[in-house]
N, C-alpha and C. Protein backbone atom coordinates (compact mmCIF):
# COMPACT_ATOMS: atom_id res chain seq x y z
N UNK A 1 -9.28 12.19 5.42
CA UNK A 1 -7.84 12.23 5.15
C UNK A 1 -7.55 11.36 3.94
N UNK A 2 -6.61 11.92 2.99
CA UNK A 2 -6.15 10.73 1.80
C UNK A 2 -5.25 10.66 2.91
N UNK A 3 -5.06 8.85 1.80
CA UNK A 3 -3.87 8.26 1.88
C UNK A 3 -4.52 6.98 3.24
N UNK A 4 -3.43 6.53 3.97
CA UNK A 4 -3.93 5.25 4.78
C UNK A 4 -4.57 5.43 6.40
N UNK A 5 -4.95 5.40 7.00
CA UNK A 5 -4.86 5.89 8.02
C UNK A 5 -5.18 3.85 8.98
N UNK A 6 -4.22 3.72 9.60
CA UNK A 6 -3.81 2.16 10.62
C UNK A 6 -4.15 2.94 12.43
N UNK A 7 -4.63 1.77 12.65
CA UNK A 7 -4.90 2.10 14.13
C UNK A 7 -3.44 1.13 15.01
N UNK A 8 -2.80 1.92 15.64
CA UNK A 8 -1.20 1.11 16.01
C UNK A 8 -1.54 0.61 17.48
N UNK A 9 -3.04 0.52 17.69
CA UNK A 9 -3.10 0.09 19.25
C UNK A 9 -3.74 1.09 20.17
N UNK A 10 -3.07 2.29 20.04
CA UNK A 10 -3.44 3.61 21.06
C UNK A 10 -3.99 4.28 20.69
N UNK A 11 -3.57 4.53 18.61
CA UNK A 11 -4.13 5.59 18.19
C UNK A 11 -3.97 5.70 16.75
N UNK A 12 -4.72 6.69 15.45
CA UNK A 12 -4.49 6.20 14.21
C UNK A 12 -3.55 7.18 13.80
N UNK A 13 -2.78 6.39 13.40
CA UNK A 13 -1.72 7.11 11.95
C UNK A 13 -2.28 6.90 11.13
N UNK A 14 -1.74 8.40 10.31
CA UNK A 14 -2.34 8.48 8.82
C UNK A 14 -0.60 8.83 8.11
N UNK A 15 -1.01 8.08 6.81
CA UNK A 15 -0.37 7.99 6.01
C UNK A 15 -1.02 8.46 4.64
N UNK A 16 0.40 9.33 4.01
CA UNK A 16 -0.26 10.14 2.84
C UNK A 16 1.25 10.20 1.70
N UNK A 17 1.08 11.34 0.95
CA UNK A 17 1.66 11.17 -0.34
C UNK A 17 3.41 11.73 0.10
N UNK A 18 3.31 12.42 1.61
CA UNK A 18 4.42 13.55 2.06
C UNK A 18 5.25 12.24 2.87
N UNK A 19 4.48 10.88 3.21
CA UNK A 19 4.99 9.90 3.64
C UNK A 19 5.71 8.52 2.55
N UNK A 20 5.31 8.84 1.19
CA UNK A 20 5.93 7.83 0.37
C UNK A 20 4.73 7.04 -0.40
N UNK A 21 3.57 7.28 0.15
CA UNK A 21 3.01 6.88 -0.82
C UNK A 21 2.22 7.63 -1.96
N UNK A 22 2.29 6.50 -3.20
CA UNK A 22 2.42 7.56 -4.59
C UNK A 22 0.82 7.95 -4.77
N UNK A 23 -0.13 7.94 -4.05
CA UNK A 23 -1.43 8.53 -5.01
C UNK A 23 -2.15 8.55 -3.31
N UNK A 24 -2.82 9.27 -2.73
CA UNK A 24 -3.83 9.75 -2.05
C UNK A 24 -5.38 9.01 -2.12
N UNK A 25 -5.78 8.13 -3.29
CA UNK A 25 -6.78 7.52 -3.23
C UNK A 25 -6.21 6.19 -3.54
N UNK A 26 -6.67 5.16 -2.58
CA UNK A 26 -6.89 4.17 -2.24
C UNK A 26 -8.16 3.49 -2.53
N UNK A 27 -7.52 2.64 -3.47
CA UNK A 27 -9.26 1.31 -3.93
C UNK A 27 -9.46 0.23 -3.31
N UNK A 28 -8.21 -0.56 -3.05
CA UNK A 28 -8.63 -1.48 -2.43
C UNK A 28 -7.44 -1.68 -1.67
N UNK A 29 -7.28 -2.68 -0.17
CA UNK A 29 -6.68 -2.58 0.72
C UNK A 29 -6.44 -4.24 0.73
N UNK A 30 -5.18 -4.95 1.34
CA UNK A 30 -5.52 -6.12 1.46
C UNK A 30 -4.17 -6.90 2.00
N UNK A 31 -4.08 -7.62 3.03
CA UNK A 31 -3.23 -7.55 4.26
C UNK A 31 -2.81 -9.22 4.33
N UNK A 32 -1.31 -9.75 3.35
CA UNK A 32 -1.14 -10.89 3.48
C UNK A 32 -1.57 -11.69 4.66
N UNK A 33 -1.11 -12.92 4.28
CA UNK A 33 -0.73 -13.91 5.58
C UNK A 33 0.74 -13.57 6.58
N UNK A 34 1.39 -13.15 5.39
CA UNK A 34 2.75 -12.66 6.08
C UNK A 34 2.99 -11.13 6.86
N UNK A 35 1.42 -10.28 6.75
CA UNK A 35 1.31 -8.85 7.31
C UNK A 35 1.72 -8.24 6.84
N UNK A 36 1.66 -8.30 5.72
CA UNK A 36 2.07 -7.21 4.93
C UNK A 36 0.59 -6.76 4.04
N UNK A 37 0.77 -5.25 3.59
CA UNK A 37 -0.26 -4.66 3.61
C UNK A 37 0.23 -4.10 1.65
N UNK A 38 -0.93 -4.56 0.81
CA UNK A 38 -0.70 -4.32 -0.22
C UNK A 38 -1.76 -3.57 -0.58
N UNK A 39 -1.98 -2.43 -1.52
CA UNK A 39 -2.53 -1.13 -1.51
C UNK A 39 -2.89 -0.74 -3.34
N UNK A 40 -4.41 -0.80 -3.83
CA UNK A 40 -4.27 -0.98 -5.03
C UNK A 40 -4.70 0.93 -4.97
N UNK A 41 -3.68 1.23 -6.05
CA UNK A 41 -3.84 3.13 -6.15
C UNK A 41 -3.86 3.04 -7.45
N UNK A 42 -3.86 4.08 -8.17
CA UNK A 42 -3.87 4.90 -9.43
C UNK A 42 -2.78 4.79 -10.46
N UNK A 43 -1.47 4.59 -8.81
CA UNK A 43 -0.05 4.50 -9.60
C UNK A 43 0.11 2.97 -9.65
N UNK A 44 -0.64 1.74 -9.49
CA UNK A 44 -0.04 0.52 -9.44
C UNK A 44 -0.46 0.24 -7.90
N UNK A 45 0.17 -1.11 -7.94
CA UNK A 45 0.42 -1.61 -6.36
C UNK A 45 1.25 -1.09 -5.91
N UNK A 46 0.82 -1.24 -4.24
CA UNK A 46 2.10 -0.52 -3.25
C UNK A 46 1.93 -1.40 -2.31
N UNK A 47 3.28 -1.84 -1.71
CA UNK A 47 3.86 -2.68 -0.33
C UNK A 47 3.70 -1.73 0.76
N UNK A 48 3.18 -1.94 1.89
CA UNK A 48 3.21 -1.38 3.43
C UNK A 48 3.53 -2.44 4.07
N UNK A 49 4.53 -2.58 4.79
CA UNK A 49 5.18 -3.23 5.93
C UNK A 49 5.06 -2.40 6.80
N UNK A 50 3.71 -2.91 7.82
CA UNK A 50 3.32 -2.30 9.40
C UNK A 50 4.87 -2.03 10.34
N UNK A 51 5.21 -3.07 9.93
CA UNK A 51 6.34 -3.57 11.03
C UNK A 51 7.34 -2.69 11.33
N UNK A 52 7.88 -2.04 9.82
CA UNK A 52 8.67 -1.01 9.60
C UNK A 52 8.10 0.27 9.79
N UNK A 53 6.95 0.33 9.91
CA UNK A 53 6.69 1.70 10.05
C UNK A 53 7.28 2.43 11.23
N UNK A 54 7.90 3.34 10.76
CA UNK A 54 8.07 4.11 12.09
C UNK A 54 8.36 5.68 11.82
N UNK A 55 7.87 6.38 12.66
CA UNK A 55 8.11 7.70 12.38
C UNK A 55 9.44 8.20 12.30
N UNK A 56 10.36 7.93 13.09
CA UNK A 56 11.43 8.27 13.41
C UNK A 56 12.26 7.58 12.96
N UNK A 57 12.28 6.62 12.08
CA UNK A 57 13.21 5.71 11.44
C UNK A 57 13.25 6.11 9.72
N UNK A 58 13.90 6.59 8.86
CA UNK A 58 14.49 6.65 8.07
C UNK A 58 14.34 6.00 6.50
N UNK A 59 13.27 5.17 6.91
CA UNK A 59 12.57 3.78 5.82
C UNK A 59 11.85 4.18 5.51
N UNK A 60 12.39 3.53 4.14
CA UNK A 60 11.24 3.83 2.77
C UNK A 60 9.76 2.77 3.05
N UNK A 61 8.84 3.61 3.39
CA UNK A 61 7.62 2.76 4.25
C UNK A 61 6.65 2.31 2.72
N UNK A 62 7.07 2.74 2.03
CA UNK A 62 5.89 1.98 0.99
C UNK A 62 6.97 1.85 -0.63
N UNK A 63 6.71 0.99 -1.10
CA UNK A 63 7.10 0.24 -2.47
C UNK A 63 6.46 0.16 -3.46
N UNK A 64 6.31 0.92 -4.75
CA UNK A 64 5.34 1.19 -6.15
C UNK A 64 5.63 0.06 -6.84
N UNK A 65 4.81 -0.83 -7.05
CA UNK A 65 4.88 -1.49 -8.49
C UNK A 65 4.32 -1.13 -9.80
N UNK A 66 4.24 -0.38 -10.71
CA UNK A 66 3.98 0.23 -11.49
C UNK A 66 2.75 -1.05 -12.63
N UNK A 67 1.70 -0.62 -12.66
CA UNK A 67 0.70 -1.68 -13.69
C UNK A 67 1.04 -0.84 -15.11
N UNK A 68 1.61 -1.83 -15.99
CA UNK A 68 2.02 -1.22 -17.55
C UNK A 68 1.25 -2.27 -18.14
N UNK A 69 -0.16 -1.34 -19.15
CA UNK A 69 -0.76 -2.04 -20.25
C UNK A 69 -0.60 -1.01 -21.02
N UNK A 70 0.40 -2.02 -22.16
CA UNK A 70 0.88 -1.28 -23.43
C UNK A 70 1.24 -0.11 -23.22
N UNK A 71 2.36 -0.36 -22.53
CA UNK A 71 3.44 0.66 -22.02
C UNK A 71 2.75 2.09 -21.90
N UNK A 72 1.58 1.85 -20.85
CA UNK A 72 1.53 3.19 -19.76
C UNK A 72 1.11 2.60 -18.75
N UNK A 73 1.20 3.55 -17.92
CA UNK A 73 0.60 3.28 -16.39
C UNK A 73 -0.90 2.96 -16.59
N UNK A 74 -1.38 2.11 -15.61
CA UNK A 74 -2.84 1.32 -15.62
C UNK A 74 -2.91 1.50 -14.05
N UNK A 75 -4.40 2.06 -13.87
CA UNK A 75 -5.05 1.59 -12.00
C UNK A 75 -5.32 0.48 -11.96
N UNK A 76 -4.59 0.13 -10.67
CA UNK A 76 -4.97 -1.08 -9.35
C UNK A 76 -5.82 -0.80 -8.70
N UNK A 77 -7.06 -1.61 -8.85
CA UNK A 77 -8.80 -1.17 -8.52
C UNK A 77 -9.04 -2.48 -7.42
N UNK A 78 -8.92 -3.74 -7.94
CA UNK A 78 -8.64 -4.70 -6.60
C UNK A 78 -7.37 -5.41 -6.74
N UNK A 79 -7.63 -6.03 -5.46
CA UNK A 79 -6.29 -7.02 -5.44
C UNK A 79 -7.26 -8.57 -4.47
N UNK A 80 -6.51 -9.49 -4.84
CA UNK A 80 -6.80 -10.69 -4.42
C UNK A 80 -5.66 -11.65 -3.62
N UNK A 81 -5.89 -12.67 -2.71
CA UNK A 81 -4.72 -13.01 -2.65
C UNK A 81 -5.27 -14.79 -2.66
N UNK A 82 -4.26 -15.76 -3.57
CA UNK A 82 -5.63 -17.12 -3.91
C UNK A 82 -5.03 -17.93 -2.76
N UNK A 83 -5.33 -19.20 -2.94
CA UNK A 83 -4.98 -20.19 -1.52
C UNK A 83 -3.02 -20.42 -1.32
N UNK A 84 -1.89 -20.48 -2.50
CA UNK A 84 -1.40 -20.51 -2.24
C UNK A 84 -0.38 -19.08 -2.16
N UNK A 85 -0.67 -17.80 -1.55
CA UNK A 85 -0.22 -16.68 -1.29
C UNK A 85 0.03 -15.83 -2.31
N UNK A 86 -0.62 -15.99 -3.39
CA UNK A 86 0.06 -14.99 -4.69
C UNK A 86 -0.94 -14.15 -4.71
N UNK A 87 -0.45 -12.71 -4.89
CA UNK A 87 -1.39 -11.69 -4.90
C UNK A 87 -1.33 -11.37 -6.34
N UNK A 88 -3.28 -11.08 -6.93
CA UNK A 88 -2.96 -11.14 -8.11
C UNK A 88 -4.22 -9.49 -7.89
C-alpha cells in the first residue's frame, strides 16, 4: 500500500493521497516527543497528528511544508529530531 499505514491498537489504517497526504512514497518517518508524526515525501515535510485522526471527523489529517531550494520544490529524504525538540 502507498502512503502510511499506523496500527490503532486492533487494527492497521492506511493512509494515502485520497486521505490528504501529498505524495504516496514515504522516506523517512519520525514521531516527536510530543506524538506527533512527521513524514519526509517528495512534496516536503508533512505533520500527522495520530490524535486527530479520525475517519469520521472532518480534519485536515496531514499538513505540507513545502522544501524550496532556489525556488522549486526539493525531497524530504530524512528528518532528525536533536536534544532540544527541533526537527531538522
Amino acid at each position: 500500500v502507498d502512503g502510511l499505514s499506523r496500527f490503532d491498537g486492533y487494527q492497521f489504517v492506511n493512509y494515502s493521497t485520497r486521505d490528504g497526504l501529498p505524495h504516496g512514497t514515504l522516506y523517512d518517518l519520525r514521531e516527536s516527543r510530543s506524538g506527533v508524526y512527521w513524514l519526509a515525501t517528495p512534496a516536503g515535510v508533512t505533520r500527522f497528528i495520530p490524535a486527530q485522526a479520525s475517519r469520521t471527523a472532518q480534519t485536515q489529517l496531514f499538513t505540507t511544508y513545502p522544501l524550496l531550494v532556489d525556488g522549486k520544490n526539493s525531497t524530504a529524504t530524512c528528518l532528525h529530531e536533536d536534544p532540544a525538540g527541533q526537527l531538522w
